[in-house]
Protein backbone atom coordinates (compact mmCIF):
# COMPACT_ATOMS: atom_id res chain seq x y z
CA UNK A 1 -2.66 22.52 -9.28
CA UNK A 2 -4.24 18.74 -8.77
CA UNK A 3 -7.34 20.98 -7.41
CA UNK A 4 -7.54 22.70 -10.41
CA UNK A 5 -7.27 19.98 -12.47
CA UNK A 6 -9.67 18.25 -10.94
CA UNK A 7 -11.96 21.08 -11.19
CA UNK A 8 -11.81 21.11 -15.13
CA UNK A 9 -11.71 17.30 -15.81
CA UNK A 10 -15.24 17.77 -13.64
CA UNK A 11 -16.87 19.38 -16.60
CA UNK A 12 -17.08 16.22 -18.02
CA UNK A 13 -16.22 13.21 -15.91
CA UNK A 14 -17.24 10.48 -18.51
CA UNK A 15 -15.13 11.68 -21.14
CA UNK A 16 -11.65 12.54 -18.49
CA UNK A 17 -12.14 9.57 -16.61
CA UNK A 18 -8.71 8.17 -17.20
CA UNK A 19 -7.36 11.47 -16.56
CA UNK A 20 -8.88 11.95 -13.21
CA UNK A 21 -8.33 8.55 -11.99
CA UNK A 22 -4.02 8.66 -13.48
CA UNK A 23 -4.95 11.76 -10.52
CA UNK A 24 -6.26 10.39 -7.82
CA UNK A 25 -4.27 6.56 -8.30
CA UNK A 26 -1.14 8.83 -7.79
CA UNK A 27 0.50 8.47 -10.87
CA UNK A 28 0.06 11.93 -12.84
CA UNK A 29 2.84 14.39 -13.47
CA UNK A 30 0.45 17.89 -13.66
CA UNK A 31 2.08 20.13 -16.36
CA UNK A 32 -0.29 22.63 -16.51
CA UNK A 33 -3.88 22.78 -15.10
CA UNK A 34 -6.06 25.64 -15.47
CA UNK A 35 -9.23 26.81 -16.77
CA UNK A 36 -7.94 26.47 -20.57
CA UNK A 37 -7.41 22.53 -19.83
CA UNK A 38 -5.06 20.16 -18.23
CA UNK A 39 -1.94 18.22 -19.68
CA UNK A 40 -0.52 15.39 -17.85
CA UNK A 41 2.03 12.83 -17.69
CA UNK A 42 1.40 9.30 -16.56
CA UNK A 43 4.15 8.07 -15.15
CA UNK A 44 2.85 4.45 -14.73
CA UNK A 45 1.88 4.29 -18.96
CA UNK A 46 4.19 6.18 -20.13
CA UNK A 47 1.38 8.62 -21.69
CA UNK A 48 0.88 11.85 -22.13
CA UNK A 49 -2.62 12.93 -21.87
CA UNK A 50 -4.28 16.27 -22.67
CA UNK A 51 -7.78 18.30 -22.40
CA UNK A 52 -7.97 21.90 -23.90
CA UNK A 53 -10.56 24.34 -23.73
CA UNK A 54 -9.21 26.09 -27.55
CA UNK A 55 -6.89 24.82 -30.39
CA UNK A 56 -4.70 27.43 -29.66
CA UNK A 57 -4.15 26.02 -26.03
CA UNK A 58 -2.71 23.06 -27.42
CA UNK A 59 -1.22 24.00 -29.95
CA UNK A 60 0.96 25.82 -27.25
CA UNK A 61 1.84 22.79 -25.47
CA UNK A 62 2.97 21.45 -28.67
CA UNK A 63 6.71 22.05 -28.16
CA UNK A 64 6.79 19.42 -25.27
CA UNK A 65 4.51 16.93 -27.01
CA UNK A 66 6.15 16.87 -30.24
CA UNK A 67 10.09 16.58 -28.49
CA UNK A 68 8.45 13.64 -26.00
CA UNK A 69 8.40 9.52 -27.96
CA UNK A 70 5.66 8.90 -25.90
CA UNK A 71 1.74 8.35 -26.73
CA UNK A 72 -1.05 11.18 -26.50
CA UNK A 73 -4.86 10.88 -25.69
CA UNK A 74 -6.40 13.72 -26.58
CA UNK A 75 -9.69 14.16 -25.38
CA UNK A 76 -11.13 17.38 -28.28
CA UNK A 77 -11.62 15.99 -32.09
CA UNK A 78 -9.79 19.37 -33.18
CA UNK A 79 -6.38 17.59 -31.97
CA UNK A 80 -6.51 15.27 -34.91
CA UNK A 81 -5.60 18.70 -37.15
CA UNK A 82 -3.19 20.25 -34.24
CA UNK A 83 -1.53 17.33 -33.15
CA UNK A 84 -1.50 15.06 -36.16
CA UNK A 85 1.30 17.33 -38.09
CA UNK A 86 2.95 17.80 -34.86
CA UNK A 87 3.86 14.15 -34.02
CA UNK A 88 4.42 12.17 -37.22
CA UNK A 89 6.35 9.73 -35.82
CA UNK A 90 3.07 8.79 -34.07
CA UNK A 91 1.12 8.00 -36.40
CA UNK A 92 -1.22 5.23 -36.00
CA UNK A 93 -4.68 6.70 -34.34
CA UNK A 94 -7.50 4.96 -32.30
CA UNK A 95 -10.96 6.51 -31.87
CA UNK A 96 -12.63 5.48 -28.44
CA UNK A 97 -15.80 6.00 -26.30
CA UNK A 98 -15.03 5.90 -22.36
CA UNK A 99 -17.46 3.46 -20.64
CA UNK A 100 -17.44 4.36 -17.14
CA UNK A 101 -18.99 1.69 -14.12
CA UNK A 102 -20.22 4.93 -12.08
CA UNK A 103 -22.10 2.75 -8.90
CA UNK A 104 -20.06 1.49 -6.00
CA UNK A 105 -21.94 -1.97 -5.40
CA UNK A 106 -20.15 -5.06 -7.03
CA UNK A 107 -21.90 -6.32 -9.89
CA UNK A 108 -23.62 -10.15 -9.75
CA UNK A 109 -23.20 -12.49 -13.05
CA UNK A 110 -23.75 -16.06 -12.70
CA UNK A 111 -20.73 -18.39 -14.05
CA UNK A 112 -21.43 -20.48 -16.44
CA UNK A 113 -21.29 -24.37 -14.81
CA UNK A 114 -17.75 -25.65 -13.74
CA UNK A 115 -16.35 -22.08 -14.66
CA UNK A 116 -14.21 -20.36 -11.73
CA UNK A 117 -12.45 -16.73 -12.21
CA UNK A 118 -8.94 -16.67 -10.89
CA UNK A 119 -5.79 -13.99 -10.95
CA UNK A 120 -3.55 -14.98 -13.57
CA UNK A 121 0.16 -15.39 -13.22
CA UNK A 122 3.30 -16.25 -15.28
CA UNK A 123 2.59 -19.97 -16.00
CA UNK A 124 -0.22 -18.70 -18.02
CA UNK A 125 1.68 -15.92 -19.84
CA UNK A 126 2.33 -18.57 -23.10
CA UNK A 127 -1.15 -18.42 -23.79
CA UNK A 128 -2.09 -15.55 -23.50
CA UNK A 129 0.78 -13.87 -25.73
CA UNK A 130 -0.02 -17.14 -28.08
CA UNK A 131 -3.82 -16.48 -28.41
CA UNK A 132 -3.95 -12.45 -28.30
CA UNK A 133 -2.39 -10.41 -31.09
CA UNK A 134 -3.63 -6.86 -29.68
CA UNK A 135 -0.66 -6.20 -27.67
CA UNK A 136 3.12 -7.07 -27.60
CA UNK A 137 3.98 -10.38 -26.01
CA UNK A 138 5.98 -8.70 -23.35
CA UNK A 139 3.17 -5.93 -22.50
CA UNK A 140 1.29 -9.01 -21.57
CA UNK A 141 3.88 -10.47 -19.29
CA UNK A 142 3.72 -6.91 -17.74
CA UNK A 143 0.16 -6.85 -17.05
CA UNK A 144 -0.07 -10.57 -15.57
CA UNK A 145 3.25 -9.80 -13.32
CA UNK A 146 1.41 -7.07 -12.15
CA UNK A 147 -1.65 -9.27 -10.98
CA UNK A 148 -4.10 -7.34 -13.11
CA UNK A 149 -5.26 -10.34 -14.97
CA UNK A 150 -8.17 -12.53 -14.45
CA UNK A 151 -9.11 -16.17 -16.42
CA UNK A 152 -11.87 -18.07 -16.58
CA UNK A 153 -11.22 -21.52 -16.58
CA UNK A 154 -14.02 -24.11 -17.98
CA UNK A 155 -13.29 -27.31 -16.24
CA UNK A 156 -9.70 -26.86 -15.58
CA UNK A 157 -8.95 -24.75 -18.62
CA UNK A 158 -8.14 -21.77 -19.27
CA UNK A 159 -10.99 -20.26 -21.63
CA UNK A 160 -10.74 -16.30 -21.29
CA UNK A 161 -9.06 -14.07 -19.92
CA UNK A 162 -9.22 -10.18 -19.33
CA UNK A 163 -6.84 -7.41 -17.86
CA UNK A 164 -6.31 -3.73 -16.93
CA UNK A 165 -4.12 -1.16 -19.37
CA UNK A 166 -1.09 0.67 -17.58
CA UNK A 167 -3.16 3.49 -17.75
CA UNK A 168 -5.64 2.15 -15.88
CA UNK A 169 -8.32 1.18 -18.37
CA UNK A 170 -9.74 -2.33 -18.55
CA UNK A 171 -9.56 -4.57 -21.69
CA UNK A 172 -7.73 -7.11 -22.89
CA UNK A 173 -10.90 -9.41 -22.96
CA UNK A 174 -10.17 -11.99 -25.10
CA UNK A 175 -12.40 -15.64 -25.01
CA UNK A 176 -11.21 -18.52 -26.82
CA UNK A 177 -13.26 -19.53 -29.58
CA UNK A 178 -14.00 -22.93 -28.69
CA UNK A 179 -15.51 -20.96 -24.80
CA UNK A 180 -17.46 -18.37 -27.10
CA UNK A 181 -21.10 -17.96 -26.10
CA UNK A 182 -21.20 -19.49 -22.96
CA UNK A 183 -21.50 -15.50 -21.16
CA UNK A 184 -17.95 -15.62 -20.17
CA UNK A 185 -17.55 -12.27 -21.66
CA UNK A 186 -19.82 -10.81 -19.80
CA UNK A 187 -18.23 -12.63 -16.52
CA UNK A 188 -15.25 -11.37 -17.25
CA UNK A 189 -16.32 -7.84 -17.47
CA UNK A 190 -17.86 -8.17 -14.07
CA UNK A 191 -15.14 -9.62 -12.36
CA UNK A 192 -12.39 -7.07 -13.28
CA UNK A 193 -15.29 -4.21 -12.20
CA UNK A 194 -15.28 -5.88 -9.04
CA UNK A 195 -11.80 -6.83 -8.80
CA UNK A 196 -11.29 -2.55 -9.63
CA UNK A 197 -13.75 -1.77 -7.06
CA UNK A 198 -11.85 -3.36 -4.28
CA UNK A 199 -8.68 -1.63 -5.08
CA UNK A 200 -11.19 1.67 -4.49
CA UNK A 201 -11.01 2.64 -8.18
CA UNK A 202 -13.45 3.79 -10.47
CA UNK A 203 -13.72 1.12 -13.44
CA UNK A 204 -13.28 1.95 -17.15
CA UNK A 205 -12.99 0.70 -20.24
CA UNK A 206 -12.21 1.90 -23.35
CA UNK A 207 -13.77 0.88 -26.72
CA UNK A 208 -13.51 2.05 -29.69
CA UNK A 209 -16.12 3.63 -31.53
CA UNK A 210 -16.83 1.20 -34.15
CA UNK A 211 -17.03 -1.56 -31.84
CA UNK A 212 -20.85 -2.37 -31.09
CA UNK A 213 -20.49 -5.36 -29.22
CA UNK A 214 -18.71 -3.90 -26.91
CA UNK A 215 -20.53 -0.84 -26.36
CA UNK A 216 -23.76 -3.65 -25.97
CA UNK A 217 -21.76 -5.38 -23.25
CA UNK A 218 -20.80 -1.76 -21.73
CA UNK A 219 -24.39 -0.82 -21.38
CA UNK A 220 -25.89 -4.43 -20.83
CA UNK A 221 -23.71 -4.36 -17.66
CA UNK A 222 -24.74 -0.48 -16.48
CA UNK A 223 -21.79 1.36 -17.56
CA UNK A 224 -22.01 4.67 -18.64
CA UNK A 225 -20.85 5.30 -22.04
CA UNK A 226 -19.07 8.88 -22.89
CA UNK A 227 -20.46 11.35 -25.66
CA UNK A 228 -16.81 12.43 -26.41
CA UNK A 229 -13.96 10.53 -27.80
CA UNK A 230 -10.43 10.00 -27.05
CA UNK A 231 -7.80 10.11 -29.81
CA UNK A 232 -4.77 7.69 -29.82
CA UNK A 233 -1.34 8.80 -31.23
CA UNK A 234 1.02 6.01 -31.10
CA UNK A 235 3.37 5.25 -33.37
């Protein structure tokens, strides 16, 4: 079944990149897999995640998704009119591109002076939760116990940070305002890229589609952006 998967999440890599790495990082429960599409479980997010070839096709997997309180990506814009009756109790929705870091060599971004990158760990967790609003205070704590979080600290002090999702994607870039336009940013990015590459992953973001900066960065940096888009349901 993971072969077959792996076979249709090929057709387009960009777009199923989170999909094929929950695969091949070990942490995907393979419902079905086929050459009508793939729906999968990660265990590690929490998230369901699905790719159909037809409406129909998901519309038959329905029954599972709508019984399930966990979050969907869907990666075909006709699941906004199949899923969104389906799962009302998940009803907020985010629209994103996949940017995808496709080469293996480590990327090379000067610092700006006095700046060092360093793994985060609970004695910075305050901050963080203090300073970024995106995500719950404990999802935070999550990610940092997990070692997934790097800073950059200006002369001592903490002036960005960024992370990886539990489903693998990277984001929770955040620089302080006082730190802005210095290139940490853009550090940042490179560092968790590199930081993903030595764990033997492939590195991905994702941003959502209205967010231009980000795409610049994406690209700026040699990442591959997606023509398709994923769709959130979370409630």
């Amino acid at each position: 079944m993971q072969d077959r998967a792996i076979c249709w999440l090929s057709r387009d890599p960009l777009l199923h990149v989170c999909m094929s790495e929950c695969i091949r990082r070990g942490h995907a429960d393979i419902v079905h897999a086929s050459d009508d599409g793939v729906l999968l479980r990660d265990r590690e997010a929490g998230l369901w995640q699905v790719s159909a070839a037809r409406p129909e096709v998901l519309q038959g997997w329905l029954p599972l998704l709508s019984e399930s309180p966990e979050d969907i990506a869907a990666h075909q814009d006709f699941a906004l009119e199949v899923l969104g009756p389906a799962v009302p109790d998940r009803p907020l929705r985010m629209h994103c591109f996949h940017s995808v870091y496709e080469k293996k060599q480590p990327l090379t971004v000067p610092l700006p002076p006095d700046t060092v990158i360093e793994t985060l760990d609970r004695r910075h967790c305050a901050l963080l939760e203090r300073v970024y609003t995106h995500a719950s205070p404990g999802y935070i704590t999550a990610r940092t116990e997990a070692g997934v979080m790097l800073g950059a600290f200006v002369k001592g002090e903490l002036a960005g940070f960024i992370g990886q999702h539990t489903e693998g994607a990277q984001g929770l870039l955040h620089v302080l305002p006082e730190y802005r336009r210095m290139g940490l940013a853009r550090a940042l990015m490179a560092a968790c890229i590199n930081a993903a590459l030595a764990r033997g992953e492939v590195p991905f973001g994702q941003i959502e589609t209205h967010n231009e900066a980000s795409l610049s960065l994406s690209r700026s940096l040699g990442l591959s952006i997606s023509r398709g888009v994923v769709h959130w349901f979370f409630g």
